[in-house]
Structure formats: structure tokens, C-alpha cells
Protein backbone atom coordinates (compact mmCIF):
# COMPACT_ATOMS: atom_id res chain seq x y z
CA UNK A 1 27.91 28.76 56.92
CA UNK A 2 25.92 25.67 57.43
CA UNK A 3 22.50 27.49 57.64
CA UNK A 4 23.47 29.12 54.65
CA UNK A 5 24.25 26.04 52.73
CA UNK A 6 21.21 24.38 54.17
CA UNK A 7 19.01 27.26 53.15
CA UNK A 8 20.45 27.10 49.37
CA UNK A 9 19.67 23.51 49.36
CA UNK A 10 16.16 23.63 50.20
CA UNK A 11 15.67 26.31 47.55
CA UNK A 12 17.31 24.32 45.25
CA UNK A 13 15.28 21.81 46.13
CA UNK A 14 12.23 23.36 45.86
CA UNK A 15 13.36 24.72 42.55
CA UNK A 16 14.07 21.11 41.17
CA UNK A 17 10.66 19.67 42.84
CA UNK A 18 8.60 22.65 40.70
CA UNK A 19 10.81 22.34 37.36
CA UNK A 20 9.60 18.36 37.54
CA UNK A 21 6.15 19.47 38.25
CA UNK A 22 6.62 21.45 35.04
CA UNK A 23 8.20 19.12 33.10
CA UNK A 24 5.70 16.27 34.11
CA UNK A 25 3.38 18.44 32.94
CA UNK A 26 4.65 19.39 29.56
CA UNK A 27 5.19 15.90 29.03
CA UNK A 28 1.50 14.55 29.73
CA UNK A 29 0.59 17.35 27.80
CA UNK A 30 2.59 16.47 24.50
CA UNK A 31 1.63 12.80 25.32
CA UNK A 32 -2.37 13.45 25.08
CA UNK A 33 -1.89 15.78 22.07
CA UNK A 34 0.10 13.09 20.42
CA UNK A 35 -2.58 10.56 21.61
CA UNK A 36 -5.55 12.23 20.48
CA UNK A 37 -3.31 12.73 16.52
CA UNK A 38 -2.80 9.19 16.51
CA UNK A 39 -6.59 8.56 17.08
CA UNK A 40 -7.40 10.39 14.34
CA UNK A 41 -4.78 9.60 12.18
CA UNK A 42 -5.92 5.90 12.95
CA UNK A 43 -9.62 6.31 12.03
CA UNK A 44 -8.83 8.41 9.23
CA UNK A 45 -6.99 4.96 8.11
CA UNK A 46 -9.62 2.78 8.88
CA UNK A 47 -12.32 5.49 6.89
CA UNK A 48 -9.91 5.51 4.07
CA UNK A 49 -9.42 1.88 3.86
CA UNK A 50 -13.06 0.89 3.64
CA UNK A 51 -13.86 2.92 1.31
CA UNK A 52 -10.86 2.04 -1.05
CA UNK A 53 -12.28 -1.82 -0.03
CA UNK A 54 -15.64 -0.73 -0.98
CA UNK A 55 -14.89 0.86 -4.28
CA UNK A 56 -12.52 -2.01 -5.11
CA UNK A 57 -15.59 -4.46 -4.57
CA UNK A 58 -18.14 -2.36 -6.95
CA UNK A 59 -15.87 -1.99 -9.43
CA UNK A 60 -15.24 -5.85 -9.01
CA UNK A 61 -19.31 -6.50 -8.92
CA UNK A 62 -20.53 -4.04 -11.82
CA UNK A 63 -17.14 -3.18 -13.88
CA UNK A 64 -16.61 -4.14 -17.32
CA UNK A 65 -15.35 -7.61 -16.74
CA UNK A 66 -17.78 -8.84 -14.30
CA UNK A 67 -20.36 -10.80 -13.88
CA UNK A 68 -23.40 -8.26 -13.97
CA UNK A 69 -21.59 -6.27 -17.03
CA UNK A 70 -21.32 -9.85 -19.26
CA UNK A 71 -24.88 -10.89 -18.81
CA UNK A 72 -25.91 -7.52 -19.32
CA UNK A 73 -23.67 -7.88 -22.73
CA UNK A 74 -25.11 -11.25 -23.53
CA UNK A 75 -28.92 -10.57 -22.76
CA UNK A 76 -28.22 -7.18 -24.97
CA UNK A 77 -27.03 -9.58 -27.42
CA UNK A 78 -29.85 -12.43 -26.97
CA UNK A 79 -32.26 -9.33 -27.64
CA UNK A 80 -31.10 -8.17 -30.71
CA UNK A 81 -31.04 -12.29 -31.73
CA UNK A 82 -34.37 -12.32 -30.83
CA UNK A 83 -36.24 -9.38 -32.59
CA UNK A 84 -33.88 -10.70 -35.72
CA UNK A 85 -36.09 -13.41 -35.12
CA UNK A 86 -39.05 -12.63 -34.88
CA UNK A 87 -38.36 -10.03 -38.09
CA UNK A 88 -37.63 -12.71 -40.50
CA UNK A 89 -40.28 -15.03 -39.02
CA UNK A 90 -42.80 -12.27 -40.02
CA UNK A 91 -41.16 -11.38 -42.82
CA UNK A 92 -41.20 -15.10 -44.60
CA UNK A 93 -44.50 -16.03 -42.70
């Protein structure tokens, strides 16, 4: 009887040794698929961020309040002003 039970050991032992293989595997498996999501998942991030900061900035350098888009008001104004100007200068000259 103590073959026996020696002989069902070693299977089972064998058995367990192969099902941790396995399960080793499975796991490195699920951790390099997860990996390689949270890579992209992370540069997809980063892509989306810069361009959010990008737009944010343009609309911040050429909007309707900024600095470009008031000049641009004031020289449109300063232009009309002038050719006013030089109208009535002509015109009483």
C-alpha cells in the first residue's frame, strides 16, 4: 500500500508542478496584456492632454479677448480714423 500511496503522490505532484506552470503562465500572460493597455492608455493621455494644452494656448494667443485679436481691433479702428482723416483733410484743403 505504500508504493501505491507513493506512486499517487508523485502524480499528484507532478499534476500540481504542471497546473503552476500553467497558471504562471496565464498570469504573465494577463500581466503583459494588461501592461502593454496601460501603455497605451497612458500615451493616449499624454497625446490627448497636449493637444487640449495646445488648443487652450491658441485660443488664449489669437481668441477674441487676447492680445493679437485687440490690436487687430484697434489698428482696424486707427485705420478707419485715419482715411477719415485724410478724407476731410482733402475735402476742406
Amino acid at each position: 500500500m505504500s508504493v501505491q500511496r507513493d506512486e499517487r503522490l508523485a502524480a499528484l505532484s507532478a499534476r500540481a508542478d504542471g497546473e503552476r506552470r500553467e497558471l504562471a503562465s496565464a498570469i504573465l500572460d494577463a500581466r503583459a496584456r494588461f501592461d502593454e493597455k496601460r501603455r497605451r492608455w497612458t500615451s493616449f493621455g499624454f497625446w490627448a492632454g497636449a493637444l487640449a494644452a495646445s488648443a487652450t494656448s491658441a485660443y488664449r494667443m489669437m481668441g477674441r479677448n487676447s492680445l493679437s485679436a485687440r490690436v487687430n481691433r484697434w489698428s482696424m479702428l486707427g485705420s478707419i480714423l485715419v482715411a477719415v482723416a485724410r478724407f476731410l483733410v482733402r475735402l476742406f484743403r
